[in-house]
C-alpha atoms as a PDB file:
ATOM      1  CA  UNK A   1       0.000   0.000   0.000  1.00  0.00           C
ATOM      2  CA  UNK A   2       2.894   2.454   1.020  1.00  0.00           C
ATOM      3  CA  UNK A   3       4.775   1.573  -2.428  1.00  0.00           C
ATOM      4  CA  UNK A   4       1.077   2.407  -4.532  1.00  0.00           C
ATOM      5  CA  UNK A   5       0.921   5.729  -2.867  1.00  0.00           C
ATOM      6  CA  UNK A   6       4.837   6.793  -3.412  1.00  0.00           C
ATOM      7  CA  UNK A   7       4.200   5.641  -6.857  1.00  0.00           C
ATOM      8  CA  UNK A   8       1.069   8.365  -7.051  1.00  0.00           C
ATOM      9  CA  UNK A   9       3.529  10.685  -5.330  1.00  0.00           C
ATOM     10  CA  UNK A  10       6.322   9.902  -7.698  1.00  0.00           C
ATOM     11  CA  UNK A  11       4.536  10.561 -11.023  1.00  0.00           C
ATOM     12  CA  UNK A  12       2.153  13.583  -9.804  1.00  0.00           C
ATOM     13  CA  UNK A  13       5.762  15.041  -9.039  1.00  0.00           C
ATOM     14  CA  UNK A  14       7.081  13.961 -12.612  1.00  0.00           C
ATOM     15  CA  UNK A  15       3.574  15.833 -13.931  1.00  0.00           C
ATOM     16  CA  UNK A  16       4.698  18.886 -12.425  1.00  0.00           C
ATOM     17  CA  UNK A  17       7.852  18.879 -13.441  1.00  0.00           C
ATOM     18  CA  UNK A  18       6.634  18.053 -17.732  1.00  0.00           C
ATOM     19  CA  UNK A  19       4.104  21.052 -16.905  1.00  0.00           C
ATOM     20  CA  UNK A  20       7.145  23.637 -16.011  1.00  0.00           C
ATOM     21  CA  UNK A  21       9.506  22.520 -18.302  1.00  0.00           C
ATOM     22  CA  UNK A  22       7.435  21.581 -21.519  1.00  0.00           C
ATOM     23  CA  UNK A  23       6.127  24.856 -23.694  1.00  0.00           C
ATOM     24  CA  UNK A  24       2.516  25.493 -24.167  1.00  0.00           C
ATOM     25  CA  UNK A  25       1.660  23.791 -27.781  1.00  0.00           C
ATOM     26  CA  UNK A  26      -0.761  21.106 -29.407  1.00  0.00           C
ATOM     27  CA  UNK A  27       2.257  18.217 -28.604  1.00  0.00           C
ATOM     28  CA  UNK A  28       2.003  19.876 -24.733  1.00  0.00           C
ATOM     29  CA  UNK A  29      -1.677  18.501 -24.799  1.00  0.00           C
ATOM     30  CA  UNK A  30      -0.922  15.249 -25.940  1.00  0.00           C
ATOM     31  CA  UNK A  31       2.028  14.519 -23.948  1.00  0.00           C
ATOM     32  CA  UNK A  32      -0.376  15.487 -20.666  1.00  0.00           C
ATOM     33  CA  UNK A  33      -3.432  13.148 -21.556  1.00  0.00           C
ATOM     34  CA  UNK A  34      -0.993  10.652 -22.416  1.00  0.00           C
ATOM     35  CA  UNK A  35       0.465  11.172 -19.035  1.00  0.00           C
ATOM     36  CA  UNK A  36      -2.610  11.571 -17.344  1.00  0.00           C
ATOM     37  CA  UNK A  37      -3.788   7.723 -18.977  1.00  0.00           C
ATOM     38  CA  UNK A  38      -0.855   6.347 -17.468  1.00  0.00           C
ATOM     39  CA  UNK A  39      -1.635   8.206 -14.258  1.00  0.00           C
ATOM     40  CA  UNK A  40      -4.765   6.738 -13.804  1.00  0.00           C
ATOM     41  CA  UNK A  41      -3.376   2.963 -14.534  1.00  0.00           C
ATOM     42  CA  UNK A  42      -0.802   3.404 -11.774  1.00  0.00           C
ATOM     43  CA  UNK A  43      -3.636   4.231  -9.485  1.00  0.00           C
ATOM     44  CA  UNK A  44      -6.060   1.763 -11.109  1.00  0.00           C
ATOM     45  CA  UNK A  45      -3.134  -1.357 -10.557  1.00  0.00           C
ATOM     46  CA  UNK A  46      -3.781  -2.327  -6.819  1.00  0.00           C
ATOM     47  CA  UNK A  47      -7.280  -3.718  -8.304  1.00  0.00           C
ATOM     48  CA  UNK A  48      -5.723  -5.905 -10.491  1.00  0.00           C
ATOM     49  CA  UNK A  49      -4.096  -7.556  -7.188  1.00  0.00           C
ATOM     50  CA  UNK A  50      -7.332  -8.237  -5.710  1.00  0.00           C
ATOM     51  CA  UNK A  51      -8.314 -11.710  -5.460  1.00  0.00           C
ATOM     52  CA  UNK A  52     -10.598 -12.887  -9.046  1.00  0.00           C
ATOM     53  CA  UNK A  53     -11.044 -16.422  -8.086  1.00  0.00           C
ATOM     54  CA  UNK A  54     -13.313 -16.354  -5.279  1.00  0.00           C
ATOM     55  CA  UNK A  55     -15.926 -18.497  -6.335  1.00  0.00           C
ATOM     56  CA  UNK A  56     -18.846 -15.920  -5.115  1.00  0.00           C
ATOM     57  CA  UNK A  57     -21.767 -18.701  -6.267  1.00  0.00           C
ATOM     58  CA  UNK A  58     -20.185 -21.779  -4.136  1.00  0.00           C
ATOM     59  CA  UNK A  59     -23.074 -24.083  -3.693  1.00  0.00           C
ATOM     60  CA  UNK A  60     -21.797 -24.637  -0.174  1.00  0.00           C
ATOM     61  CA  UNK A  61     -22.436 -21.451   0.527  1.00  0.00           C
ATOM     62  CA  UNK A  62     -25.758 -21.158  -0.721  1.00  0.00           C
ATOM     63  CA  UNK A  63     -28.830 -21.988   1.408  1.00  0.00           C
ATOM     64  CA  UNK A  64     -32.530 -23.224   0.544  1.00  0.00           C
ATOM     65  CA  UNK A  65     -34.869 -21.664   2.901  1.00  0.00           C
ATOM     66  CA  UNK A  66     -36.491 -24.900   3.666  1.00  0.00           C
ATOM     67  CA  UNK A  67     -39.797 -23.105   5.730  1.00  0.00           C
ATOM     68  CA  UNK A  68     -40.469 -20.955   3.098  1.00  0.00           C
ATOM     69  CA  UNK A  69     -40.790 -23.745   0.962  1.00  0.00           C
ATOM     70  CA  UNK A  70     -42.673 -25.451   3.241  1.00  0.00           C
ATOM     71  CA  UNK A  71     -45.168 -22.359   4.147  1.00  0.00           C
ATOM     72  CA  UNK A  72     -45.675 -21.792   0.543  1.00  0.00           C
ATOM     73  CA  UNK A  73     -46.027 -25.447  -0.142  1.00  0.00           C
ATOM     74  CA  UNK A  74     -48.756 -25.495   2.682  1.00  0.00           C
ATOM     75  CA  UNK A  75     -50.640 -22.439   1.578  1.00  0.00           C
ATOM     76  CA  UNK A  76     -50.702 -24.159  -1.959  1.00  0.00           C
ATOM     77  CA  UNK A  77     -52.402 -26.536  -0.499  1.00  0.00           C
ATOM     78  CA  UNK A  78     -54.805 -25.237   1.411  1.00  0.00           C
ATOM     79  CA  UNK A  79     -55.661 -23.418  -1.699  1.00  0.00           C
ATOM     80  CA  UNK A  80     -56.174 -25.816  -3.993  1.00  0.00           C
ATOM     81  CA  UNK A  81     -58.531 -27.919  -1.032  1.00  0.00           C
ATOM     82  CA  UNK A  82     -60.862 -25.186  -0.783  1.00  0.00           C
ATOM     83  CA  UNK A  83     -60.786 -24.540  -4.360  1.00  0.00           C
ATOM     84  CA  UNK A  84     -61.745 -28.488  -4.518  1.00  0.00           C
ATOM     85  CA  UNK A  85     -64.497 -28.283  -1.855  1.00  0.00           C
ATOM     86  CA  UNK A  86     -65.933 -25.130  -3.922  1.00  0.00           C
ATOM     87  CA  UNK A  87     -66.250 -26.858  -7.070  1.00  0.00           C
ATOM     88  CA  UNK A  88     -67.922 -29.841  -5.582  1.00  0.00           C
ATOM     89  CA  UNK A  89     -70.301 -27.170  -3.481  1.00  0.00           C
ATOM     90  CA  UNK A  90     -70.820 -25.706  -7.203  1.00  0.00           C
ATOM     91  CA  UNK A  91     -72.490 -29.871  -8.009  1.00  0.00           C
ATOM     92  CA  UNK A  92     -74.142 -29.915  -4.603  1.00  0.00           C
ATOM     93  CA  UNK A  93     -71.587 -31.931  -2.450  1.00  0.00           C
ATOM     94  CA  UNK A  94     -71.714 -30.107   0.608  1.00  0.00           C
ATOM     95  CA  UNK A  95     -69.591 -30.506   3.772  1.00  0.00           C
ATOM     96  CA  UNK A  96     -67.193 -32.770   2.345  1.00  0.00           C
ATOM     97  CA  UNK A  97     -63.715 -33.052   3.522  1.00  0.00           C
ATOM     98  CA  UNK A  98     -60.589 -33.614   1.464  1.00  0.00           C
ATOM     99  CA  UNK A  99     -57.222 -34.131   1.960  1.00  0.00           C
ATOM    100  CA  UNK A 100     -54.322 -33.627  -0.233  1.00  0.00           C
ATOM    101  CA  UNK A 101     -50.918 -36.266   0.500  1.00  0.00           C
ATOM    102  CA  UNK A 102     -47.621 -34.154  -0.824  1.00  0.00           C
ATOM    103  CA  UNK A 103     -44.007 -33.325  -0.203  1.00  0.00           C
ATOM    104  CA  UNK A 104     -44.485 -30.037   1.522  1.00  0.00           C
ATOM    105  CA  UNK A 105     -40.261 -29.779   1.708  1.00  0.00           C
ATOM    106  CA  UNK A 106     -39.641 -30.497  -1.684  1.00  0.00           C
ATOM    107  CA  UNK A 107     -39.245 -27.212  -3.790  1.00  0.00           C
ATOM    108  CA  UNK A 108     -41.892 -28.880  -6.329  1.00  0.00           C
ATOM    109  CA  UNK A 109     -45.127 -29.454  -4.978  1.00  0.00           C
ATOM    110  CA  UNK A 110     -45.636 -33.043  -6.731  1.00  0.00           C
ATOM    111  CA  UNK A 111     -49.272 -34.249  -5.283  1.00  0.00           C
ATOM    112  CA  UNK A 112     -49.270 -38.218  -4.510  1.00  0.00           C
ATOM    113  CA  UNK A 113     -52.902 -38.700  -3.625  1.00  0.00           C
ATOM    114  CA  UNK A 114     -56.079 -37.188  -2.740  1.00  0.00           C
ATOM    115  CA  UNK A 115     -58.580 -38.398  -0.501  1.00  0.00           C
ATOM    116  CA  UNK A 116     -62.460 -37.112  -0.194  1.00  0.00           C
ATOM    117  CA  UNK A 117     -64.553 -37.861   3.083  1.00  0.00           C
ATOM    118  CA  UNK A 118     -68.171 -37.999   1.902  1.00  0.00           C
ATOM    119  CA  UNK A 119     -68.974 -39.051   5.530  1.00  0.00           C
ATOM    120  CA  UNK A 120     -70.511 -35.920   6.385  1.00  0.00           C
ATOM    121  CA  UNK A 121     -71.583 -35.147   3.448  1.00  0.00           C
ATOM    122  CA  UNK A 122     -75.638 -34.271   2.521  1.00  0.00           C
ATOM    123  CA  UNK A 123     -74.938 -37.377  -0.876  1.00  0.00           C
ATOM    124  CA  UNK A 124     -74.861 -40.731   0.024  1.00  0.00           C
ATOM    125  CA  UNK A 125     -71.840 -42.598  -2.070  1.00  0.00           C
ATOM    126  CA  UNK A 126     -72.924 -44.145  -5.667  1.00  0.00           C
ATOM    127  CA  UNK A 127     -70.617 -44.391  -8.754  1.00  0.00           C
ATOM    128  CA  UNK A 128     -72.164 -41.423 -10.237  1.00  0.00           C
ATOM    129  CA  UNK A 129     -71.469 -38.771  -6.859  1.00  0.00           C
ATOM    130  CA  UNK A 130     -67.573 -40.826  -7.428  1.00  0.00           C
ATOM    131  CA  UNK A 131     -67.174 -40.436 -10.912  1.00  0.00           C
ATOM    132  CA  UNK A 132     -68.321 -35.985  -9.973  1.00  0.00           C
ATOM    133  CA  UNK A 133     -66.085 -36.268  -6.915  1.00  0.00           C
ATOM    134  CA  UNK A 134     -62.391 -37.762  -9.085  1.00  0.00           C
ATOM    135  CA  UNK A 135     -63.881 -35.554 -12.375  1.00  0.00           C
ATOM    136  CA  UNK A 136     -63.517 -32.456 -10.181  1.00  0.00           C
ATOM    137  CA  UNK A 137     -60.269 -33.160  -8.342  1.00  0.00           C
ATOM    138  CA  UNK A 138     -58.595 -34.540 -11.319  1.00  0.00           C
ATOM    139  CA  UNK A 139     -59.614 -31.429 -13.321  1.00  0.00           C
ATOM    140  CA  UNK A 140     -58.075 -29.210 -10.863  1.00  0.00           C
ATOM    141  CA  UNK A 141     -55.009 -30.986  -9.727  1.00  0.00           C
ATOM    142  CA  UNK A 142     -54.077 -32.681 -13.152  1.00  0.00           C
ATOM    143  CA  UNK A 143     -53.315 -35.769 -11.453  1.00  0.00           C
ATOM    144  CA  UNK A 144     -54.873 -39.371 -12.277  1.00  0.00           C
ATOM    145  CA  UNK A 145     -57.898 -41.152 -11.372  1.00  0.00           C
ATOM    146  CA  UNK A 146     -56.189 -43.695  -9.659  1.00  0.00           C
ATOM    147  CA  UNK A 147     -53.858 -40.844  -7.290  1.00  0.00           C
ATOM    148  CA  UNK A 148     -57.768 -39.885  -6.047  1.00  0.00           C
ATOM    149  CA  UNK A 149     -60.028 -42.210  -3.568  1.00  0.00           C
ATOM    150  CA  UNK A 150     -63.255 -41.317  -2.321  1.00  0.00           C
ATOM    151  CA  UNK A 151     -64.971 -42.962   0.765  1.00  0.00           C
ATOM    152  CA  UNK A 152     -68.258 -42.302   2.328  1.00  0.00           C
ATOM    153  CA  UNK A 153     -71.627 -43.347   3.204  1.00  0.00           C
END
């Protein structure tokens, strides 16, 4: 650090010294921006020094904020269960309960199964109030028939 700001030192001193002795002229001009370029490299050089190779994306340094994913995940969720209960209000299934099975940790919310509790529900179970129940869940979760069960009454 001491040797960068001698060399500052040095060559303002050497400036001064081209400004008194050279005459006033067009080659006067160019010899002072051409002095004044190498001026600024000799200040510019300590950056050069610094240290390029720190690796500033090191995947050991880099954290997943796992209850973010997990709160988002959940509120996903929760979403798409009342958005499921809605639509089956919408064909007259009232008070039914489902339940959505997931990975609430992984970044990808990747749905494994559904189940619907017609228990308390004002439809008894037939293959037709089925077939409405995994038509509606399917629809809205894009997931197969066979991810979905439905129990009841």
């Amino acid at each position: 650090m001491r040797g960068w700001i001698l060399s500052i030192v040095g060559i303002v001193f050497i400036g001064v010294i081209l400004d008194i002795i050279l005459p006033d002229g067009k080659t006067s001009k160019y010899i002072k921006h051409i002095f004044s370029i190498f001026l600024l490299f000799v200040i510019v050089s300590p950056l050069t020094k610094l240290s390029v190779n720190k690796n500033w994306f090191n995947s050991d340094e880099i954290n997943v904020d796992s209850n973010f994913i997990y709160e988002t995940n959940i509120k996903k969720i929760e979403a798409l269960t009342n958005r499921i209960k809605s639509q089956l209000e919408t064909k007259g299934i009232l008070n039914s309960q489902v339940v959505i099975y997931s990975n609430v940790f992984s970044e990808d919310l990747i749905i494994t199964s559904v189940y619907v509790d017609l228990n308390n529900s004002n439809v008894n179970l037939s293959d037709k109030t089925k077939k409405e129940v995994v038509d509606v869940v399917t629809s809205i979760l894009s997931i197969s028939e066979s991810e979905v069960m439905v129990y009841g009454r």
